[in-house]
Structure formats: structure tokens, C-alpha cells
Protein backbone atom coordinates (compact mmCIF):
# COMPACT_ATOMS: atom_id res chain seq x y z
CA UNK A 1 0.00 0.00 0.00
CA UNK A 2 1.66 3.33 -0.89
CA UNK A 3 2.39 6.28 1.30
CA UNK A 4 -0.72 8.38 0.23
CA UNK A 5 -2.98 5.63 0.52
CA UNK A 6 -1.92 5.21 4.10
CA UNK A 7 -2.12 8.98 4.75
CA UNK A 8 -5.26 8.43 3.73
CA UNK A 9 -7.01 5.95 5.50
CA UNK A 10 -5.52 7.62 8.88
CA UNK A 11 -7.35 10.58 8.16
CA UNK A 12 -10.73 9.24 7.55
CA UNK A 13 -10.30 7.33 11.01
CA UNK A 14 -9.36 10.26 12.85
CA UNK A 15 -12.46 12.24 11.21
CA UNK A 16 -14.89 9.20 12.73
CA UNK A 17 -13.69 8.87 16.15
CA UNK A 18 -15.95 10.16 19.06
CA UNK A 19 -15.05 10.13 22.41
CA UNK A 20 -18.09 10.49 25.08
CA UNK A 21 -17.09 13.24 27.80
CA UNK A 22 -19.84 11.11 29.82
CA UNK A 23 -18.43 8.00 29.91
CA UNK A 24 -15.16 7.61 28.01
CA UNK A 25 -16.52 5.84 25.63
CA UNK A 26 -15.53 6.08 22.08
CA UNK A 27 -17.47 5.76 18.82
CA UNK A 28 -16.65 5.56 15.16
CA UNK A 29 -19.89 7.19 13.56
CA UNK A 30 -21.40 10.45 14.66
CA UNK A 31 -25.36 9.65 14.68
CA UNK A 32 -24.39 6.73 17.10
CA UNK A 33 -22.55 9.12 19.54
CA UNK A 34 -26.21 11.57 19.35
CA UNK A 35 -28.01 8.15 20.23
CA UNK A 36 -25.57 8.00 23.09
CA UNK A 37 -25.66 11.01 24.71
CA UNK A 38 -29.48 11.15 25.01
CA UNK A 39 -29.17 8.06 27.32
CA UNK A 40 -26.79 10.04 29.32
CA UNK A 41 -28.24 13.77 29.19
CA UNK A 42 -31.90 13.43 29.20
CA UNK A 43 -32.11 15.26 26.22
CA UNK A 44 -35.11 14.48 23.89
CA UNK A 45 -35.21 16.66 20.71
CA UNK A 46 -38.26 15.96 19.24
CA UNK A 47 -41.44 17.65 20.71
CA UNK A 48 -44.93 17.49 20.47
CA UNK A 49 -46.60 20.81 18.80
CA UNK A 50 -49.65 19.90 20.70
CA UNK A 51 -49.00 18.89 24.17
CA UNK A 52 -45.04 19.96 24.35
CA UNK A 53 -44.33 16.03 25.32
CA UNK A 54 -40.54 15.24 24.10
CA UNK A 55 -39.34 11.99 22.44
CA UNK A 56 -36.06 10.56 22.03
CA UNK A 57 -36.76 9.23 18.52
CA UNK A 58 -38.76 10.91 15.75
CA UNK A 59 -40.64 7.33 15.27
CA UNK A 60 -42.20 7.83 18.80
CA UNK A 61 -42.83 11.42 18.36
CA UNK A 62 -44.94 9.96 15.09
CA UNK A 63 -46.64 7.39 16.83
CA UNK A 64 -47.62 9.77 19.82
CA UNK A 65 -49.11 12.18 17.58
CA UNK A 66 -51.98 9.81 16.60
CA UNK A 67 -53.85 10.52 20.38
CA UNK A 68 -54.33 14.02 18.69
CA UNK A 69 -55.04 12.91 15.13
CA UNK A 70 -57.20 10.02 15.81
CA UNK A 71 -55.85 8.07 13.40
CA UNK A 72 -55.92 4.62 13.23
CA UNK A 73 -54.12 3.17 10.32
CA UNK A 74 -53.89 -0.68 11.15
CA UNK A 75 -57.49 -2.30 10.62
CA UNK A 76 -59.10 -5.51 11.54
CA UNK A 77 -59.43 -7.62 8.28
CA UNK A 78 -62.46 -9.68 9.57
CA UNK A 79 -64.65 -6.87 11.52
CA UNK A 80 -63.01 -3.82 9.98
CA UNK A 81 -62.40 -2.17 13.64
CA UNK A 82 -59.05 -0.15 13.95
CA UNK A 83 -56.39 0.45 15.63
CA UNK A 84 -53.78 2.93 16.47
CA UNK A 85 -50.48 0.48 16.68
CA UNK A 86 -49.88 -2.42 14.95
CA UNK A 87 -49.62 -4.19 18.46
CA UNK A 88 -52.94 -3.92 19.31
CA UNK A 89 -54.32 -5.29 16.27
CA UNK A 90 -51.84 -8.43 16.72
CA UNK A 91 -54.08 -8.96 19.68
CA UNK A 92 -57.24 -8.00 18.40
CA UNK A 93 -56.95 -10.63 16.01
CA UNK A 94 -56.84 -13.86 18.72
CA UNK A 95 -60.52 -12.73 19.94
CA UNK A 96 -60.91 -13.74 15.40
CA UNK A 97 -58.87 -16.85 15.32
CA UNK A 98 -59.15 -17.92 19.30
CA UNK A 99 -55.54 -18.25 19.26
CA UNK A 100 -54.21 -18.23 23.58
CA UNK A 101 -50.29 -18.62 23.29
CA UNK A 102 -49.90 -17.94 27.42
CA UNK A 103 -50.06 -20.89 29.30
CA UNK A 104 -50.49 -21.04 32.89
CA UNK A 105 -47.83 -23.23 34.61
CA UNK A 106 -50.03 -24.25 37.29
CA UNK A 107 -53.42 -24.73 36.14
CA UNK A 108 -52.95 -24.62 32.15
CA UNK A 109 -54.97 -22.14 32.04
CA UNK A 110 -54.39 -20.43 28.36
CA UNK A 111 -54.50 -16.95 27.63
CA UNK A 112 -54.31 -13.91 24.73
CA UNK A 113 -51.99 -11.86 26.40
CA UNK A 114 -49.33 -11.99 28.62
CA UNK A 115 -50.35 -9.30 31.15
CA UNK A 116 -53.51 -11.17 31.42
CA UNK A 117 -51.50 -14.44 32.17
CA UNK A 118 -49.25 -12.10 34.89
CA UNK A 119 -52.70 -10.84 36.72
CA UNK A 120 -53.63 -14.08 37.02
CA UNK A 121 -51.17 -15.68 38.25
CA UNK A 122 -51.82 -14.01 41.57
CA UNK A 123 -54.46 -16.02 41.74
CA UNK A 124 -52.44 -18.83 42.82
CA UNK A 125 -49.86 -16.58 44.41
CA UNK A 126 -52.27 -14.59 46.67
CA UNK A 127 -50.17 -11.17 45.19
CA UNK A 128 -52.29 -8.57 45.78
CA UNK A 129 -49.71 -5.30 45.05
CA UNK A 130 -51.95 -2.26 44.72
CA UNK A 131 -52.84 -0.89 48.11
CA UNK A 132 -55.36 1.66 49.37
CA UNK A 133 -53.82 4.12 51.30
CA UNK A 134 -56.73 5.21 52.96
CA UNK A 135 -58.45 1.52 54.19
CA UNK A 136 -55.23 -0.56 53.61
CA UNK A 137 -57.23 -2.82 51.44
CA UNK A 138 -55.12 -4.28 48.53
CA UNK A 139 -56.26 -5.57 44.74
CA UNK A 140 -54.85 -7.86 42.38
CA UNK A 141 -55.22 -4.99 39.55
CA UNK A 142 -54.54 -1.01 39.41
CA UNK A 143 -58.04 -0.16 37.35
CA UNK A 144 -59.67 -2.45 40.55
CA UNK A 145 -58.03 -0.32 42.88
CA UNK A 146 -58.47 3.01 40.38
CA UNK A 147 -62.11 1.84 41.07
CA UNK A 148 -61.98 1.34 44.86
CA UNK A 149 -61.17 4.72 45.31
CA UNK A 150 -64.30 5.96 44.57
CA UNK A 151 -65.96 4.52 48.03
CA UNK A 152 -63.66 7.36 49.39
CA UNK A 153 -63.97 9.84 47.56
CA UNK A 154 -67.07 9.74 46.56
CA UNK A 155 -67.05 10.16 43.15
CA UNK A 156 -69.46 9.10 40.34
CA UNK A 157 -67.81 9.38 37.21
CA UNK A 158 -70.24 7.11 35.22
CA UNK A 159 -73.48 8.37 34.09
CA UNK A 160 -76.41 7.41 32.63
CA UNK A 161 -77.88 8.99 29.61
CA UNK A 162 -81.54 8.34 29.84
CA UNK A 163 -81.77 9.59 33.71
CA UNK A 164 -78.56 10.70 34.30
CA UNK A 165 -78.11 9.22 37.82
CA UNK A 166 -74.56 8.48 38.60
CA UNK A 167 -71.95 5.78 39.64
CA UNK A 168 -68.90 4.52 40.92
CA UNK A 169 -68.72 1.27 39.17
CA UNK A 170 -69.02 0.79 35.28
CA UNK A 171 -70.49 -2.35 35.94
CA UNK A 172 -72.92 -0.61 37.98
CA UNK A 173 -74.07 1.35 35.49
CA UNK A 174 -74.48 -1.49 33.16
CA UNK A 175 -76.41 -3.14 35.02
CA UNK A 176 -78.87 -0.17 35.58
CA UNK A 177 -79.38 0.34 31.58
CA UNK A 178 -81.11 -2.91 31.35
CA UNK A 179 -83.90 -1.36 33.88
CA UNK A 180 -84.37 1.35 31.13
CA UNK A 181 -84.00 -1.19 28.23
CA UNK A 182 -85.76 -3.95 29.76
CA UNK A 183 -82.79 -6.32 28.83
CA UNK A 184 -83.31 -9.48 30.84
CA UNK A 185 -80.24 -12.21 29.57
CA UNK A 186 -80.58 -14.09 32.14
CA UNK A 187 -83.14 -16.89 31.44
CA UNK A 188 -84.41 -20.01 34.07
CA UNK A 189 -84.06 -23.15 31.89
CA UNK A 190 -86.71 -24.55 34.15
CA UNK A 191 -89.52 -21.93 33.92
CA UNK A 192 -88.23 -19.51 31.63
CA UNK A 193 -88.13 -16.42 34.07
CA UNK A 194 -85.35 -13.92 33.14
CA UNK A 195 -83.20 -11.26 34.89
CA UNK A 196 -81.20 -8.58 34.60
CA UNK A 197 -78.58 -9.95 36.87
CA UNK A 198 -76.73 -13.57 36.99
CA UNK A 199 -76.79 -13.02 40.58
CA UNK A 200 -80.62 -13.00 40.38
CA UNK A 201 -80.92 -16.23 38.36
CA UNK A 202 -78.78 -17.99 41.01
CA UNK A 203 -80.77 -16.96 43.58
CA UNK A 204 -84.08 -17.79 41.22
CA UNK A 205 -82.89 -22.03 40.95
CA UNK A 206 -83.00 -22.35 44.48
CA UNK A 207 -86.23 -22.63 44.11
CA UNK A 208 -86.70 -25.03 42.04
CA UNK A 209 -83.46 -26.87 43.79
CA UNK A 210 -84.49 -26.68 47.51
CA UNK A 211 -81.04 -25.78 47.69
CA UNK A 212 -80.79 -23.36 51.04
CA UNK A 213 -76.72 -23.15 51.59
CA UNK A 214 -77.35 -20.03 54.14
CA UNK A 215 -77.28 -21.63 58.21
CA UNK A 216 -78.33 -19.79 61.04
CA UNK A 217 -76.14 -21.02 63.78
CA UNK A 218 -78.62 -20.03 66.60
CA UNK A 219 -81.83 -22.17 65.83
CA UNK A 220 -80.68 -23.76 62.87
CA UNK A 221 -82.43 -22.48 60.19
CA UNK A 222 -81.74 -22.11 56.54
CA UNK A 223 -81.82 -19.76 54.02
CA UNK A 224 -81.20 -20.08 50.31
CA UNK A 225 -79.74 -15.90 50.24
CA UNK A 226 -77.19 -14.51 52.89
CA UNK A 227 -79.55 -11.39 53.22
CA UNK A 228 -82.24 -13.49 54.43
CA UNK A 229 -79.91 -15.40 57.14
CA UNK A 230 -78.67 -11.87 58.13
CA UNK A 231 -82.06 -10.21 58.64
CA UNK A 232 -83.77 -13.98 60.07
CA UNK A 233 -80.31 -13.18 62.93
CA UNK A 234 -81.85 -10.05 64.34
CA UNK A 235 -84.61 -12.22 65.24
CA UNK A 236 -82.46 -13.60 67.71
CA UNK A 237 -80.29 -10.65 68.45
CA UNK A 238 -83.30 -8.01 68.33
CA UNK A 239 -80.86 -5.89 66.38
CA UNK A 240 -83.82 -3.19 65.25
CA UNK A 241 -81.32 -0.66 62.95
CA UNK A 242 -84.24 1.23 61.23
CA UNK A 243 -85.76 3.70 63.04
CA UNK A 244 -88.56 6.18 62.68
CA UNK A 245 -87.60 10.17 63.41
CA UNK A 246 -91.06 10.52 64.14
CA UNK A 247 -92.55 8.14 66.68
CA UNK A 248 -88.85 6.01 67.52
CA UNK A 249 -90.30 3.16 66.09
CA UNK A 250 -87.83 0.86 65.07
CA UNK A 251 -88.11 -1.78 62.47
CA UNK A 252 -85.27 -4.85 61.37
CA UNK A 253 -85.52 -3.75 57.64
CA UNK A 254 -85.27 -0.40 55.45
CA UNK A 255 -88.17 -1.86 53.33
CA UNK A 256 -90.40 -1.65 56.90
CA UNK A 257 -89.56 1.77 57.55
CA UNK A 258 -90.28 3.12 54.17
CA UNK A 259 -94.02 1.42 54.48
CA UNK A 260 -94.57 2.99 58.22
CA UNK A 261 -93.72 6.11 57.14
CA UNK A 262 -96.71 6.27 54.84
CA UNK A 263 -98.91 5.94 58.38
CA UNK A 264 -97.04 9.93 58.95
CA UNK A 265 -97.55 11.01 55.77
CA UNK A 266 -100.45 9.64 54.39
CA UNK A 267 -99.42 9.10 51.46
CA UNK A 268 -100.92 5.28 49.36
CA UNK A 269 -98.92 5.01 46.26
CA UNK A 270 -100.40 2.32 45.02
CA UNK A 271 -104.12 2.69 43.41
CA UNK A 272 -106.54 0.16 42.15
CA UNK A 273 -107.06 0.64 38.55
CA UNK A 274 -110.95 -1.10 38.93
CA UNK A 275 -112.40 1.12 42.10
CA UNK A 276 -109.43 3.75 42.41
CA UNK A 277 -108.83 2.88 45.92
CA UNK A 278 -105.61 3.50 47.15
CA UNK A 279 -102.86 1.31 49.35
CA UNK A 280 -99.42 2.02 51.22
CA UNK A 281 -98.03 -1.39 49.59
CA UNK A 282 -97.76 -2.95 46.52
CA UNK A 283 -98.51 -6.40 47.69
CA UNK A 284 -101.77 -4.98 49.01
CA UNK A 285 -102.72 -4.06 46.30
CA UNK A 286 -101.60 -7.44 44.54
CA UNK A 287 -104.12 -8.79 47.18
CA UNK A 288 -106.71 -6.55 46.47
CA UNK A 289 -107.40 -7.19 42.89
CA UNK A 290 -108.55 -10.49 43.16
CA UNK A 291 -111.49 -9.33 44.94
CA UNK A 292 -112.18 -8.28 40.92
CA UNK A 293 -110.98 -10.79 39.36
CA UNK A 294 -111.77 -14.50 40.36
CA UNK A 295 -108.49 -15.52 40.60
CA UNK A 296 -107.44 -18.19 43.14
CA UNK A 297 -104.10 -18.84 42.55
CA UNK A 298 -103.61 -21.13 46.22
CA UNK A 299 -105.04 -24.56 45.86
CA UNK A 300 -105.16 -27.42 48.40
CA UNK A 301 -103.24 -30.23 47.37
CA UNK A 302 -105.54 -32.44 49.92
CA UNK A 303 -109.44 -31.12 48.69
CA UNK A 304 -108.50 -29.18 45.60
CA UNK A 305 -110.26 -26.24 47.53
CA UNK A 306 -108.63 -22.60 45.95
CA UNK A 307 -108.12 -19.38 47.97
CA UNK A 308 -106.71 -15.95 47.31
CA UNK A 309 -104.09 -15.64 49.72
CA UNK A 310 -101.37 -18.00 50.63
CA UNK A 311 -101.86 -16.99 54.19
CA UNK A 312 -105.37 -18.36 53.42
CA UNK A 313 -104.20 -21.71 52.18
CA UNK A 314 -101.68 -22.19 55.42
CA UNK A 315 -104.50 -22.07 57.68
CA UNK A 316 -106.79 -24.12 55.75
CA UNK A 317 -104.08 -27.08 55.61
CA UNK A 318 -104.68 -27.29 59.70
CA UNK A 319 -108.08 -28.90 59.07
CA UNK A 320 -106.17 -31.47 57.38
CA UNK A 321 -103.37 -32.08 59.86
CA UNK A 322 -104.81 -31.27 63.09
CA UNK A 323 -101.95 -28.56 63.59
CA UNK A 324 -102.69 -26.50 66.28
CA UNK A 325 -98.98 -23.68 66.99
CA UNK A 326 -100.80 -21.26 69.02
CA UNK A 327 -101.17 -22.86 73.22
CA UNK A 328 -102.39 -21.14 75.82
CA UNK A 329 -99.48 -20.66 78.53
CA UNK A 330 -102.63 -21.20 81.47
CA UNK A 331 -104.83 -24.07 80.47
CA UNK A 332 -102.58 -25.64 77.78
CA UNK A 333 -105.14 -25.90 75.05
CA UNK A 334 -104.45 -24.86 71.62
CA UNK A 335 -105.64 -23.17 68.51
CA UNK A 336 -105.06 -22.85 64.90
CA UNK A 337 -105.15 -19.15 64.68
CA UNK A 338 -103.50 -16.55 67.00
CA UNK A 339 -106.39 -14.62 66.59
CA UNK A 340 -108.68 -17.55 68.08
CA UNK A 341 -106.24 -17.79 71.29
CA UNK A 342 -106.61 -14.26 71.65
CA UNK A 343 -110.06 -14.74 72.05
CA UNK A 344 -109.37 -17.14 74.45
CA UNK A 345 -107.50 -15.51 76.63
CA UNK A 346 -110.04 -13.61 77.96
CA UNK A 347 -111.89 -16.19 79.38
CA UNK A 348 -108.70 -16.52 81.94
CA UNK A 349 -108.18 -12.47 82.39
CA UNK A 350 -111.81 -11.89 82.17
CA UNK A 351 -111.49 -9.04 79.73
CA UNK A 352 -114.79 -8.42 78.37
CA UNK A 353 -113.98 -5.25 75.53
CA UNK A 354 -117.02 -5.46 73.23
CA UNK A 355 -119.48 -3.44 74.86
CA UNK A 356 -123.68 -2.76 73.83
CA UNK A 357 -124.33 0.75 72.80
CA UNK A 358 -127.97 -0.06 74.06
């Protein structure tokens, strides 16, 4: 190689040789030495006209930009919905072909993405790392705790559009749209009665299951719903937490108050569409048109005899077993109604309380 050939070759190495003040460390092309020193300075050239966010690469400044444009270039093939980043159409397209690539090591449990396999793995690990600061209560998930929140603080951030009542939950507010669209999924496979709520239906095939899971540990007792057990338990704890600001009455359910505080105020929502007359309850009422109608909807299994009233029907069934719950504490004898020991009674206090005008 000649003398001016090697003179040359020096010089173009000498022209490509960067030396990082940072770190000492050298580099033979310039744009790789920029690349560098952005790691090491914090300094990111490429801004955001919009929301003055910096980048380090031009490629992210583009991709940013499309939360102000809207624009979503990559689109599904098979429903035509689209997407900002290629990414999220990658996983858009497993809901199409069902494809689950994360596998759970424990239970095998397959899923479409991998943060969905990381959540629930803590499941099995019992990781719960997003805590409440306020109640100490911790969550599996940041939008659960996000959500959570909103106990404390009150807040309502999801409304509805037809009556624009609020709440704290989306789910919440799901659930109330179906009262306004009258959306019932929820179908019996027995009798065909639907609900709004999978809850509901649950609660619904106990019926037709017999199934009563809920124990009172007092008297033994069960209930097919927890609410029941926990309202049949101030029974035995005469826990009365309803009460009324205007006489003290107390009562061992909301539901109770509400309907004594019609006897204040007068007020009978509930009117008979036949003879206009007016009652405090709905189930009342229920009772009340059958005096139109000749519906008998309770009928003996023993005599086939029908009656309007289940109450009705329970004290007809005595005359067929000979049940007789209400005893007289003095003379021992007993009744099928309470209303006929009642009666009794006064032969032993001597209470005489119908009186003759004459």
C-alpha cells in the first residue's frame, strides 16, 4: 500500500472517532454518539406541537401524535375495527382466530396476552400489590383499585344517559341500563323467568333446587340468600337498625320503615285501577285485585279447595293435619289461629272489651 494511501485511511479514522465526555466511551460514527448522549443527558429533541411532550426518537414522536389525530391506520381484516399500533391489532386478532399462546404453569390455564396471564397468576400466588392508602385494602389490579377509590372519595364518574343518575362502578351502570331497556339475559331453563342480573338467576334455581346453603347457627335455620340469614339473625339478636324520626319506632328492615312512614304522611302510592282505591303497599294491592278478578291462585293439594291468599291456604291445611302452633301458657289448650287464642284468653283475664251501645 503506498504512502498516500496510508495517509489516507488515517485521516478518515481520525475524522470518525468520538469520544463520550460522559463516559469515556468512544465511537466511530457520529449519529451513534447523538443516540448515546441522550441516554446520558436526558435530552429528547423531538417535541410534540400539541401537548409539548418530548421523544427521544422521531418514530415515537410519530406514533404519539396519533392521540391528537385520531388516526388509526392498522385495521381488523375480519370486523373492519381499527387500531392505532400495529400491536394492538396483533391482539385484536386472537378474539378472530381464538388463538391463547400464554399458558399457565399451574393450572394450564391459556391466555391472549401476557399481562392477562401475569394478573392471574396471583391467583395462585395470593399477590395482591396495589394498596389503598386510605383503608389498607389491597387488589390484584390497578383499574380495581383506580375503582376502589371511589368509596372514598365519593365520586361518580359514570353516568347514565336516559336519567342521568350516577356511579362509581361501570359495571354498575351497566347493570342499571337494562332497567331502562328492559334487557333481561338471564333466562331459568326450568320456567323460563329472566333477569337482569346472573346473581338474580342464582338466587331464582334455588327454588326449584331446595337448595338453602345459608345456616343460622342459633336455631338452625336455613336460608337459600345470605340477606335473608342476616335479617332472620336479628330475630335472635333483636338488632332493630331502622328507626322512625317521628314516633322512635324501630323496624329490622329499610323496606319496613319506608311502608310505616306512609302511616305519617299519608301518602298510598299504590291505586286500584278497577275502584281507584288507594294502598301504602304494593302487595296490598296485589291482594286486592282479586277481589275483581276471580283468581285463586292457592289450591289445596288435599281437597283441591282454591283461595286468594297464601296466608289463606296455610291455615286451611290445619283442618287437614290437626296442627294446632298457638297454646295457651294457662290451660294448655291450643288453637289454629292466633287470633282464636286471643279470644281465648279472655276467658282466663276476664277481659270483656265489646261493649252494647244499648
Amino acid at each position: 500500500m503506498s504512502e498516500l494511501q496510508n495517509k489516507h485511511l488515517c485521516t478518515r479514522s481520525e475524522e470518525h472517532q468520538f469520544t463520550s465526555d460522559v463516559h469515556k466511551k468512544s465511537f466511530n460514527i457520529s449519529q451513534t454518539l447523538k443516540l448515546h448522549l441522550r441516554n446520558n443527558t436526558g435530552k429528547w429533541p423531538f417535541k410534540c406541537d400539541v401537548c409539548t411532550k418530548s421523544f427521544k426518537w422521531s418514530s415515537t414522536l410519530k406514533l404519539h401524535l396519533r392521540n391528537h389525530t385520531g388516526e388509526r391506520p392498522f385495521t381488523c381484516d375480519v370486523c373492519k375495527k381499527s387500531f392505532k399500533w400495529s400491536s394492538s391489532l396483533k391482539l385484536h386478532l386472537r378474539t378472530h382466530t381464538g388463538e391463547r399462546p400464554f399458558t399457565c404453569d399451574v393450572c394450564e390455564k391459556n391466555f391472549s396476552q401476557l399481562s392477562h396471564l401475569k394478573v392471574h397468576l396471583r391467583t395462585h400466588g395470593g399477590e395482591r400489590p396495589y394498596k389503598c392508602d386510605v383503608c389498607k385494602k389491597s387488589f390484584k389490579r390497578l383499574e380495581h383499585l383506580k375503582l376502589h377509590l371511589h368509596t372514598h372519595t365519593g365520586e361518580r364518574p359514570f353516568t347514565c344517559d336516559v336519567c342521568e343518575k350516577h356511579f362509581s362502578h361501570p359495571t354498575s351502570l351497566k347493570l342499571h341500563l337494562r332497567i331502562h331497556t328492559g334487557e333481561r339475559p338471564f333466562a331459568c331453563d326450568v320456567c323460563d323467568k329472566h333477569f337482569r342480573q346472573s346473581s338474580h338467576l342464582k338466587l331464582h334455581l334455588r327454588i326449584h333446587s331446595g337448595e338453602r346453603p345459608f345456616m343460622c347457627d342459633v336455631c338452625g335455620k336455613h336460608f337459600s340468600d345470605s340477606s335473608q340469614l342476616k335479617l332472620h339473625l336479628r330475630t335472635h339478636t333483636g338488632e332493630r337498625p331502622f328507626k322512625c324520626d317521628e314516633c322512635k319506632k324501630s323496624f329490622v328492615q329499610l323496606q319496613s320503615l319506608k311502608h310505616h312512614l306512609r302511616i305519617h304522611t299519608g301518602v298510598r302510592p299504590f291505586t286500584c285501577d278497577v275502584c281507584y282505591k288507594s294502598f301504602k303497599r304494593l302487595d296490598v294491592l296485589k291482594f286486592h285485585l282479586r277481589v275483581h278478578t276471580p283468581e285463586r291462585p292457592f289450591t289445596c293439594d288435599v281437597c283441591k279447595k282454591s283461595f286468594k291468599m297464601s296466608s289463606t291456604l296455610k291455615l286451611h291445611l290445619r283442618t287437614h293435619t290437626g296442627e294446632r302452633p298457638y297454646k295457651c301458657d294457662v290451660c294448655k289448650k291450643s288453637f289454629k289461629q292466633s287470633r282464636t287464642l286471643k279470644l281465648h284468653l279472655q276467658t282466663h283475664t276476664g277481659e270483656q272489651p265489646f261493649t252494647c251501645d244499648v
